[in-house]
PDB file of N, CA and C in Angstrom:
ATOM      1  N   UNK A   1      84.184 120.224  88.477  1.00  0.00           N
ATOM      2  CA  UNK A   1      84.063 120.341  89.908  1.00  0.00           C
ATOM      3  C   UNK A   1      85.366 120.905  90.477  1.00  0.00           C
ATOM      4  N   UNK A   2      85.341 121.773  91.526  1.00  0.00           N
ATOM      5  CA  UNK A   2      86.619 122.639  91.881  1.00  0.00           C
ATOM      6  C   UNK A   2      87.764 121.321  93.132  1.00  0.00           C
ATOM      7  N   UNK A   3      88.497 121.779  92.918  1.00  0.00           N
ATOM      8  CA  UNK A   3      89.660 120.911  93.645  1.00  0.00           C
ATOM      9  C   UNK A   3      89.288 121.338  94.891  1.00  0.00           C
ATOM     10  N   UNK A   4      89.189 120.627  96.246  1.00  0.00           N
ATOM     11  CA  UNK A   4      89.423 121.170  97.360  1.00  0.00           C
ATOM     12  C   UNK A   4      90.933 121.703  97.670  1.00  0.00           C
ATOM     13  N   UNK A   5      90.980 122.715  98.983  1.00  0.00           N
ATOM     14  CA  UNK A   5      91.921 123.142  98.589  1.00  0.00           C
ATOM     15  C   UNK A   5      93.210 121.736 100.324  1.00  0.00           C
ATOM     16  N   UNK A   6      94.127 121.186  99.552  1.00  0.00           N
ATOM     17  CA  UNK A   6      94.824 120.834  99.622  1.00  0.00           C
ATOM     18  C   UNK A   6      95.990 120.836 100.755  1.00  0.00           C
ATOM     19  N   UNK A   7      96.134 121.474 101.719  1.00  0.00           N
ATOM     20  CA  UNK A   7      97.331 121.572 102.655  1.00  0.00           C
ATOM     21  C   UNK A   7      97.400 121.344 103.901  1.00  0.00           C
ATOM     22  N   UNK A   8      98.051 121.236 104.647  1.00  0.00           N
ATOM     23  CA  UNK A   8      98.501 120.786 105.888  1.00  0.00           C
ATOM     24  C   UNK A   8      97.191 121.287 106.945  1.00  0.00           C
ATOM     25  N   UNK A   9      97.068 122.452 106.852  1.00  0.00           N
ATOM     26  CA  UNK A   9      95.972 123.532 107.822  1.00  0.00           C
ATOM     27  C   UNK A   9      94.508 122.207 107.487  1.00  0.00           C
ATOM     28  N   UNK A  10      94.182 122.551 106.000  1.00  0.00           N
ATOM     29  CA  UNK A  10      92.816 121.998 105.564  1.00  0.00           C
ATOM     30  C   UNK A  10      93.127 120.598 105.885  1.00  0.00           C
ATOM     31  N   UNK A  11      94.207 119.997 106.345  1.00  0.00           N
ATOM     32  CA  UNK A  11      93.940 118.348 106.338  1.00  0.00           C
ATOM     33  C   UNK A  11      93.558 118.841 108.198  1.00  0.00           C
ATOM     34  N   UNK A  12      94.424 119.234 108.806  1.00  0.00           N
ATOM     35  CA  UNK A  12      94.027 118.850 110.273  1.00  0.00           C
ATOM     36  C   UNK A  12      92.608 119.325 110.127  1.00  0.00           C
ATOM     37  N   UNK A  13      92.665 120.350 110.058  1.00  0.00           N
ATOM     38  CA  UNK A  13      91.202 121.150 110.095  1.00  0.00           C
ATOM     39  C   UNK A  13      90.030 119.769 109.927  1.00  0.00           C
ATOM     40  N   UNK A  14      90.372 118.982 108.686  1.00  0.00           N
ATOM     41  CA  UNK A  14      89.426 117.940 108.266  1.00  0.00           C
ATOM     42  C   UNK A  14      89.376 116.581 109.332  1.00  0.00           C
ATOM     43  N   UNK A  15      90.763 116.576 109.501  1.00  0.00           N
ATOM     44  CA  UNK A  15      91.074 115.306 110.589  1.00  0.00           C
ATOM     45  C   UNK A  15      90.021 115.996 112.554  1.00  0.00           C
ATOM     46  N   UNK A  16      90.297 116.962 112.644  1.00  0.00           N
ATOM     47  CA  UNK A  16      90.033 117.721 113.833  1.00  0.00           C
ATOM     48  C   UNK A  16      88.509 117.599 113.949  1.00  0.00           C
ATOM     49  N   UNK A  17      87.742 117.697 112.642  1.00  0.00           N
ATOM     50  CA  UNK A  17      86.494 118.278 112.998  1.00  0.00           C
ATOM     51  C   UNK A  17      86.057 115.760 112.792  1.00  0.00           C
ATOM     52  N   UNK A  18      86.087 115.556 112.323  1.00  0.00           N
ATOM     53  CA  UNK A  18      86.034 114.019 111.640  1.00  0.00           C
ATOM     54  C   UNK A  18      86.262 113.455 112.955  1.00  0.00           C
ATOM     55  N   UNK A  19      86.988 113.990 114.109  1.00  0.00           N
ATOM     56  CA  UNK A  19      87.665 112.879 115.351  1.00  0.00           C
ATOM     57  C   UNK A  19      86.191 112.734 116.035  1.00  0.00           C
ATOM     58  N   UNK A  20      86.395 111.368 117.072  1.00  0.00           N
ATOM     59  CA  UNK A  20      85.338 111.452 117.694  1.00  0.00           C
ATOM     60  C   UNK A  20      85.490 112.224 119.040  1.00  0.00           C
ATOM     61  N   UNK A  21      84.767 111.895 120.242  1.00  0.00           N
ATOM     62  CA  UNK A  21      85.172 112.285 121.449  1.00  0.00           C
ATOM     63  C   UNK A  21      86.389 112.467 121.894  1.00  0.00           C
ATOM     64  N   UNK A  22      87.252 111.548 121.936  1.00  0.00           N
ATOM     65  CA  UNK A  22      88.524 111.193 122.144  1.00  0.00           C
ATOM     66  C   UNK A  22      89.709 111.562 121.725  1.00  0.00           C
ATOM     67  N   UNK A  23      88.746 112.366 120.193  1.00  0.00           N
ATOM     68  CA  UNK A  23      90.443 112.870 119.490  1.00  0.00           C
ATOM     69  C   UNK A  23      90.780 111.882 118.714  1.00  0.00           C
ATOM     70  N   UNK A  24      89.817 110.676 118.368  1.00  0.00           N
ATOM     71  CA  UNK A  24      90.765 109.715 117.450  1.00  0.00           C
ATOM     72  C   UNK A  24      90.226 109.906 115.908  1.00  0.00           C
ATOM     73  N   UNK A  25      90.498 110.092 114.953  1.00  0.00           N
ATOM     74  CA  UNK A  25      89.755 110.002 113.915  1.00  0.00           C
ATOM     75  C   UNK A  25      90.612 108.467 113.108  1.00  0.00           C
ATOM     76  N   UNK A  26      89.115 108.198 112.321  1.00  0.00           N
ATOM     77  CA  UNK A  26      89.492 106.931 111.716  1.00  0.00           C
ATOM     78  C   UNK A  26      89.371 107.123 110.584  1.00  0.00           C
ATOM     79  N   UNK A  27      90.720 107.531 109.641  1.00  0.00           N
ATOM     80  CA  UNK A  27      90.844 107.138 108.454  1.00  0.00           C
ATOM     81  C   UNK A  27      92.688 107.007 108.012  1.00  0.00           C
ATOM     82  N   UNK A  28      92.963 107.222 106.542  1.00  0.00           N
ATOM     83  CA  UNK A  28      94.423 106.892 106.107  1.00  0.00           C
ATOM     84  C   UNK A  28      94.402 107.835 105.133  1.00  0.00           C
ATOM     85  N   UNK A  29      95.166 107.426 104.087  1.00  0.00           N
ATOM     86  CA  UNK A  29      95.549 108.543 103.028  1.00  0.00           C
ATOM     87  C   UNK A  29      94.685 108.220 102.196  1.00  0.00           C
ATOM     88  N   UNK A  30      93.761 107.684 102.104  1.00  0.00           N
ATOM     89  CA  UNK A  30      92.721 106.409 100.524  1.00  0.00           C
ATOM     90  C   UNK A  30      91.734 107.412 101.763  1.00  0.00           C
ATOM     91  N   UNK A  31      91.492 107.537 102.158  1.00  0.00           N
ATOM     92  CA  UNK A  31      90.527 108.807 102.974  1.00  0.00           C
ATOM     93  C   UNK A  31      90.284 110.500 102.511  1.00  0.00           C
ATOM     94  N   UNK A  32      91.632 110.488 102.746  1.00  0.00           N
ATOM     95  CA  UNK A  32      91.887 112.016 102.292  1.00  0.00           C
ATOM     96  C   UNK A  32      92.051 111.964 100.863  1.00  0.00           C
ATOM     97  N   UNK A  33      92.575 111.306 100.134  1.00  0.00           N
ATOM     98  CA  UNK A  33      92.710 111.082  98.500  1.00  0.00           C
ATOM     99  C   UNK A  33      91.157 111.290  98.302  1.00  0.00           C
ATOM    100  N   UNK A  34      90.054 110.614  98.418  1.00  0.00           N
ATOM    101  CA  UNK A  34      88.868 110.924  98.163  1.00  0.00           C
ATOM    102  C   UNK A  34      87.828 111.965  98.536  1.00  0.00           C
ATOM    103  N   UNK A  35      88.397 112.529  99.596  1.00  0.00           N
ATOM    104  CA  UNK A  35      87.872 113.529  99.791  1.00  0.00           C
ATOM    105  C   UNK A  35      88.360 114.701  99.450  1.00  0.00           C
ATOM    106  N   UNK A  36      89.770 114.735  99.084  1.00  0.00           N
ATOM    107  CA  UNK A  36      90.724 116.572  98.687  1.00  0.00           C
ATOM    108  C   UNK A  36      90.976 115.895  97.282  1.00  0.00           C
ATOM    109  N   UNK A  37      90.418 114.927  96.523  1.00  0.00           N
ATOM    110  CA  UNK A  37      90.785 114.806  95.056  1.00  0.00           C
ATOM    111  C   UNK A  37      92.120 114.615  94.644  1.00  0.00           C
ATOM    112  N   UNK A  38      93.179 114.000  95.346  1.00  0.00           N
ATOM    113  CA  UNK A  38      94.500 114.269  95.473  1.00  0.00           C
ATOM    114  C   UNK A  38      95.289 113.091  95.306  1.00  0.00           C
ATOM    115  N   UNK A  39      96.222 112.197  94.939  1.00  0.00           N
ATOM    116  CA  UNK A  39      97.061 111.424  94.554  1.00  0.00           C
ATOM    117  C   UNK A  39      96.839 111.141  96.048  1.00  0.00           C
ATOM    118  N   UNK A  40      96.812 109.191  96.442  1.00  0.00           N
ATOM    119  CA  UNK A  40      97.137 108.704  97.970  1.00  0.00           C
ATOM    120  C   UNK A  40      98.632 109.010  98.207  1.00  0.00           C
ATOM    121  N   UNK A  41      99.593 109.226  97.672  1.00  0.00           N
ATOM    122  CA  UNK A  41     100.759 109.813  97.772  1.00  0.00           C
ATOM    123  C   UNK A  41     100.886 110.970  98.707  1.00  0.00           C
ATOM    124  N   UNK A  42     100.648 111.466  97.868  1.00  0.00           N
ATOM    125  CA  UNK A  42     100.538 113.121  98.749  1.00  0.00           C
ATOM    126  C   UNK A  42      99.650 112.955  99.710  1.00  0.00           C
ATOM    127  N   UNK A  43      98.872 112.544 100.288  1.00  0.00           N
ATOM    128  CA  UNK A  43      98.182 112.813 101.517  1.00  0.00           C
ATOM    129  C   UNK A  43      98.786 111.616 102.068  1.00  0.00           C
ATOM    130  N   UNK A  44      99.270 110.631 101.958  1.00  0.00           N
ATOM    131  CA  UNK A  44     100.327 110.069 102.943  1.00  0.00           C
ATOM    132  C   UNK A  44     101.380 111.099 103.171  1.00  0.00           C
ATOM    133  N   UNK A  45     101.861 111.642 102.640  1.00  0.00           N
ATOM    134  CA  UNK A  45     103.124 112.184 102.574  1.00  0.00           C
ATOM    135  C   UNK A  45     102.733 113.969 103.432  1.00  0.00           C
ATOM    136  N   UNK A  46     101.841 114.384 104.023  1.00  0.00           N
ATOM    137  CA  UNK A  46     101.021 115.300 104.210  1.00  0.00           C
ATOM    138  C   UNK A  46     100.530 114.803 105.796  1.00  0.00           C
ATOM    139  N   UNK A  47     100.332 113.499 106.057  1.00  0.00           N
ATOM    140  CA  UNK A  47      99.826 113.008 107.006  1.00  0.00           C
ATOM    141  C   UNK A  47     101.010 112.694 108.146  1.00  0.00           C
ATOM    142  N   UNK A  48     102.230 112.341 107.440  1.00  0.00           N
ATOM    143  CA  UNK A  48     103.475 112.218 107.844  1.00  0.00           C
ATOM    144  C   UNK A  48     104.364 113.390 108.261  1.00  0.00           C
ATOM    145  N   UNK A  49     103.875 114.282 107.641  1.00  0.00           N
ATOM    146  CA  UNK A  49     104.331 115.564 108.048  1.00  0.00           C
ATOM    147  C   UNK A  49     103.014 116.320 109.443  1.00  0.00           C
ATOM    148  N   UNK A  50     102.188 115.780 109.365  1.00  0.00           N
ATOM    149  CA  UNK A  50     101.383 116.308 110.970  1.00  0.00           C
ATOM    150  C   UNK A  50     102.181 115.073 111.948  1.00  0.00           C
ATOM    151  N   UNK A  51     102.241 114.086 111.487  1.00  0.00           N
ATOM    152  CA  UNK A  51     102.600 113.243 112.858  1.00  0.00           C
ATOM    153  C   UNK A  51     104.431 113.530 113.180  1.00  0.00           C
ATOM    154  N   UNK A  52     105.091 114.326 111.995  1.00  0.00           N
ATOM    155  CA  UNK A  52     106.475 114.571 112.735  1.00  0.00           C
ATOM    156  C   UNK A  52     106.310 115.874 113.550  1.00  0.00           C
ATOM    157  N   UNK A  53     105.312 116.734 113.162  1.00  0.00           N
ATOM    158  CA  UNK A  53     105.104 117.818 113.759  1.00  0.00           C
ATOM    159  C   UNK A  53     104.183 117.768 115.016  1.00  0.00           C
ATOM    160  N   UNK A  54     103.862 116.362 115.653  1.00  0.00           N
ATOM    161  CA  UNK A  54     103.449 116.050 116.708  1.00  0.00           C
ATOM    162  C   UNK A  54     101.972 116.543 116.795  1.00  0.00           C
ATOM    163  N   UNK A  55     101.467 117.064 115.671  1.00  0.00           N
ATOM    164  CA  UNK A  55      99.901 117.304 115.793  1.00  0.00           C
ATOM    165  C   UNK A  55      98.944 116.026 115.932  1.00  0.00           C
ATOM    166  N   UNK A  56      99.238 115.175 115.522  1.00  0.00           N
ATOM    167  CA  UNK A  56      98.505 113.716 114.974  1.00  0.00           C
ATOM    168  C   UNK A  56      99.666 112.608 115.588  1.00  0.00           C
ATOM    169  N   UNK A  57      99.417 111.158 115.940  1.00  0.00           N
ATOM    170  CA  UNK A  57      99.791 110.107 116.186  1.00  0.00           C
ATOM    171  C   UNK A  57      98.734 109.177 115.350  1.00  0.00           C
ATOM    172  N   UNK A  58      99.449 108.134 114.596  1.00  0.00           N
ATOM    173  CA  UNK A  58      99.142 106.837 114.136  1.00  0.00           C
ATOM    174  C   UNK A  58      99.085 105.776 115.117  1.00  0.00           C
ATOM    175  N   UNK A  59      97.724 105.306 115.244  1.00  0.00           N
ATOM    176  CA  UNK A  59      97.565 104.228 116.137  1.00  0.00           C
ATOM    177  C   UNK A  59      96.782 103.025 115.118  1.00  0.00           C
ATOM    178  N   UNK A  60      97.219 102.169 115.586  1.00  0.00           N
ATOM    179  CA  UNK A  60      97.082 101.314 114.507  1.00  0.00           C
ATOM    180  C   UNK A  60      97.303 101.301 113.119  1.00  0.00           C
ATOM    181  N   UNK A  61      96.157 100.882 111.942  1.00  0.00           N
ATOM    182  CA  UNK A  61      96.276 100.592 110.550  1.00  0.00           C
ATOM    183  C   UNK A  61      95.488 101.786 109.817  1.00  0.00           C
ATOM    184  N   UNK A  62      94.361 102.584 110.799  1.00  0.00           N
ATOM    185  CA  UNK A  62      93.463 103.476 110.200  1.00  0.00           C
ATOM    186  C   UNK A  62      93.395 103.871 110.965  1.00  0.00           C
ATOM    187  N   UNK A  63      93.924 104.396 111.798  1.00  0.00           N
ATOM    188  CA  UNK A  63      93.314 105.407 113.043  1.00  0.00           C
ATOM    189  C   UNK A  63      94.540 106.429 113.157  1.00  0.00           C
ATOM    190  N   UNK A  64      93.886 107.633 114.001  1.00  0.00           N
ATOM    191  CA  UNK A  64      95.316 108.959 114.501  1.00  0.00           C
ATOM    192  C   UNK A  64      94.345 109.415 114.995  1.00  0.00           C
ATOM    193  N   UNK A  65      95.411 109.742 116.601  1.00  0.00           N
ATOM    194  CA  UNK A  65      94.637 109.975 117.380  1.00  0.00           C
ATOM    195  C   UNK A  65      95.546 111.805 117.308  1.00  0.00           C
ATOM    196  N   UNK A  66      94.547 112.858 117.804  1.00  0.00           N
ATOM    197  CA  UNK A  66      95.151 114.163 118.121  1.00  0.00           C
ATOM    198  C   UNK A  66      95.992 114.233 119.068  1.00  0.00           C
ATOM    199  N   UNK A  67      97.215 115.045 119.072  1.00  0.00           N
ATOM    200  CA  UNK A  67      98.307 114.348 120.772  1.00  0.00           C
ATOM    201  C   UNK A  67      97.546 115.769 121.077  1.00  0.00           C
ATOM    202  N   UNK A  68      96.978 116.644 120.975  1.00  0.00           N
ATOM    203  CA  UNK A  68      96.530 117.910 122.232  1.00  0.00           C
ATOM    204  C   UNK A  68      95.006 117.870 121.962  1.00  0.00           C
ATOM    205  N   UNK A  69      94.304 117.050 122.050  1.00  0.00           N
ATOM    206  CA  UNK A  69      92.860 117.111 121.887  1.00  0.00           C
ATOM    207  C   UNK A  69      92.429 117.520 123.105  1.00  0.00           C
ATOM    208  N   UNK A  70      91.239 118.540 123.149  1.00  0.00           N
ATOM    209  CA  UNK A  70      90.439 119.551 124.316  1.00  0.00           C
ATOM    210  C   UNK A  70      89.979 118.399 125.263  1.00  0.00           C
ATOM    211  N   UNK A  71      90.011 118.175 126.641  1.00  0.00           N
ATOM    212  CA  UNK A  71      88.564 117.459 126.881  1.00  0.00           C
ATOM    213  C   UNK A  71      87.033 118.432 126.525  1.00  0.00           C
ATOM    214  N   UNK A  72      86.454 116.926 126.139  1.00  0.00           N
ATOM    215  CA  UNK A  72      85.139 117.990 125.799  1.00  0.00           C
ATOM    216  C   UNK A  72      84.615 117.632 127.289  1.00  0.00           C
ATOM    217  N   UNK A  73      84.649 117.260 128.337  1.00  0.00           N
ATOM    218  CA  UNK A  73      83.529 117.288 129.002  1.00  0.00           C
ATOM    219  C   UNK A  73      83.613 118.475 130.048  1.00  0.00           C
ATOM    220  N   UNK A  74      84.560 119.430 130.022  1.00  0.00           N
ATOM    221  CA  UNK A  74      84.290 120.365 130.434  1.00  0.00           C
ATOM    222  C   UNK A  74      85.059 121.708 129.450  1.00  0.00           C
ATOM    223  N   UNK A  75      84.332 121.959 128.507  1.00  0.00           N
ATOM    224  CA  UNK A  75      84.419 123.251 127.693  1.00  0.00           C
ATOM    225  C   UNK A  75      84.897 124.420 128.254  1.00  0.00           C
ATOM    226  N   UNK A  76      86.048 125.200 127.825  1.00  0.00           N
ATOM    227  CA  UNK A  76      85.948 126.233 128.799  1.00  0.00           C
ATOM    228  C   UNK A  76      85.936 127.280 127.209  1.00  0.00           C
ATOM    229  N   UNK A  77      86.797 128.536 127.580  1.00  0.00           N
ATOM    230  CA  UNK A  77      86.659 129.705 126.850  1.00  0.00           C
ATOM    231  C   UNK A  77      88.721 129.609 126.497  1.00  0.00           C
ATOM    232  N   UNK A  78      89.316 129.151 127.091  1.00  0.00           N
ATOM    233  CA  UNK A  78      90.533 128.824 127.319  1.00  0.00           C
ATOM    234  C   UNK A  78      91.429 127.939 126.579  1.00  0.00           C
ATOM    235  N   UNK A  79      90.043 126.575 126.084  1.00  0.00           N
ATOM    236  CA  UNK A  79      90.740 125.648 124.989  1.00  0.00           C
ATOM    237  C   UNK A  79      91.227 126.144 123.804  1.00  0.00           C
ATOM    238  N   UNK A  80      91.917 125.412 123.035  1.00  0.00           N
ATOM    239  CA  UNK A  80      92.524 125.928 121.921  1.00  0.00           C
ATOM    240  C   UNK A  80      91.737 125.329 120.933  1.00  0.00           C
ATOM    241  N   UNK A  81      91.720 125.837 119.768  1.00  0.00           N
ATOM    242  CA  UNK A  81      90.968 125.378 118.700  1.00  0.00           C
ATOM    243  C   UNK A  81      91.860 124.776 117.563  1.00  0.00           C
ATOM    244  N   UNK A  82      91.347 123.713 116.545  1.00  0.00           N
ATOM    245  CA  UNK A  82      92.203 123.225 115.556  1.00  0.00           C
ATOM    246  C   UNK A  82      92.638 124.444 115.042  1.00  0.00           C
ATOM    247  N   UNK A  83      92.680 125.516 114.397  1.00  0.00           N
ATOM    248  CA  UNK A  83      93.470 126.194 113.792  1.00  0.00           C
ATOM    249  C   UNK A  83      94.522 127.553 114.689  1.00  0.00           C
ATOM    250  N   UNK A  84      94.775 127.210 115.709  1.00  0.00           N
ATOM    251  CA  UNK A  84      95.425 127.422 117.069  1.00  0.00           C
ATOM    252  C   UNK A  84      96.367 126.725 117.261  1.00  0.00           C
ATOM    253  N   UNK A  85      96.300 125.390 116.668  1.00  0.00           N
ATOM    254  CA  UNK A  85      97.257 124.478 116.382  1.00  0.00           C
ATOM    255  C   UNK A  85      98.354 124.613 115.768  1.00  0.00           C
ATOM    256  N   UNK A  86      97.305 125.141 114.390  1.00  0.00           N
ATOM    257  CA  UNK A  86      98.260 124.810 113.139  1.00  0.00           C
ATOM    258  C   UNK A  86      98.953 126.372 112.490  1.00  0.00           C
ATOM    259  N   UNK A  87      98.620 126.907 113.453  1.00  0.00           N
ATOM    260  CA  UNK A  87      99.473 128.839 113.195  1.00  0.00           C
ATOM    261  C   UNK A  87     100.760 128.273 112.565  1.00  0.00           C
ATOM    262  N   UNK A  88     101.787 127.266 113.046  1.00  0.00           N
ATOM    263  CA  UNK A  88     102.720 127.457 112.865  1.00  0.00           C
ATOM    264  C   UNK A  88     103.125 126.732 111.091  1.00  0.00           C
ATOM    265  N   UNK A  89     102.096 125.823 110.985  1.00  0.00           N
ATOM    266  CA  UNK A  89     102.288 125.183 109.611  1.00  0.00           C
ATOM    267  C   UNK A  89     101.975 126.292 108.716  1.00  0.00           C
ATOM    268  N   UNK A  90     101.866 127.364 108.657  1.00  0.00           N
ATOM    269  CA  UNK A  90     101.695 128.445 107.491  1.00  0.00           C
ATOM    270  C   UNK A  90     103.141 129.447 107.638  1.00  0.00           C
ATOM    271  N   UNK A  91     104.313 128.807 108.648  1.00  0.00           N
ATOM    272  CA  UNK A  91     104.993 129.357 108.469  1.00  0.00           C
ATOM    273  C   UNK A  91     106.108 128.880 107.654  1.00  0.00           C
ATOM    274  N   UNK A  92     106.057 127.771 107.393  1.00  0.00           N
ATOM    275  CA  UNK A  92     106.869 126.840 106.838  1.00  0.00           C
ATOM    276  C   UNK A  92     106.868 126.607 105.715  1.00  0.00           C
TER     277      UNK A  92
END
């Protein structure tokens, strides 16, 4: 079975689309370890690097909430999209 592929972009991307209304998604690194096939190490260590880069906040024990999540209740053409976000993590 092929490895998913692994990095900063594909975790928000995964965290972004997974949030609910609110922007909060509920999971940890024993989350992403099972779903990208990956040591809980590294996706702690991956998860820690979106929340210094202010994409993600840890609220509580299993939760992160998005710090620029869209409102959805009024959609425009103007919002930004998860990978609008993360332009800058492919520069690094």
């Amino acid at each position: 079975m092929k490895k998913k592929t692994f990095d900063h972009e594909s975790l928000y991307e995964f965290i972004w689309n997974g949030a609910d209304n609110d922007g909060i998604w509920s999971g940890n690194e024993k989350t992403l370890a099972a779903k990208f096939r990956v040591p809980e190490d590294q996706a702690y260590v991956v998860l820690g690097d979106l929340c210094d880069r202010n994409l993600i906040q840890r609220v509580g024990k299993g939760d992160y909430i998005i710090t620029r999540w869209p409102e959805r209740s009024e959609p425009g053409e103007d919002e930004l999209r998860w990978w609008e976000f993360t332009a800058t993590l492919r520069h690094r």
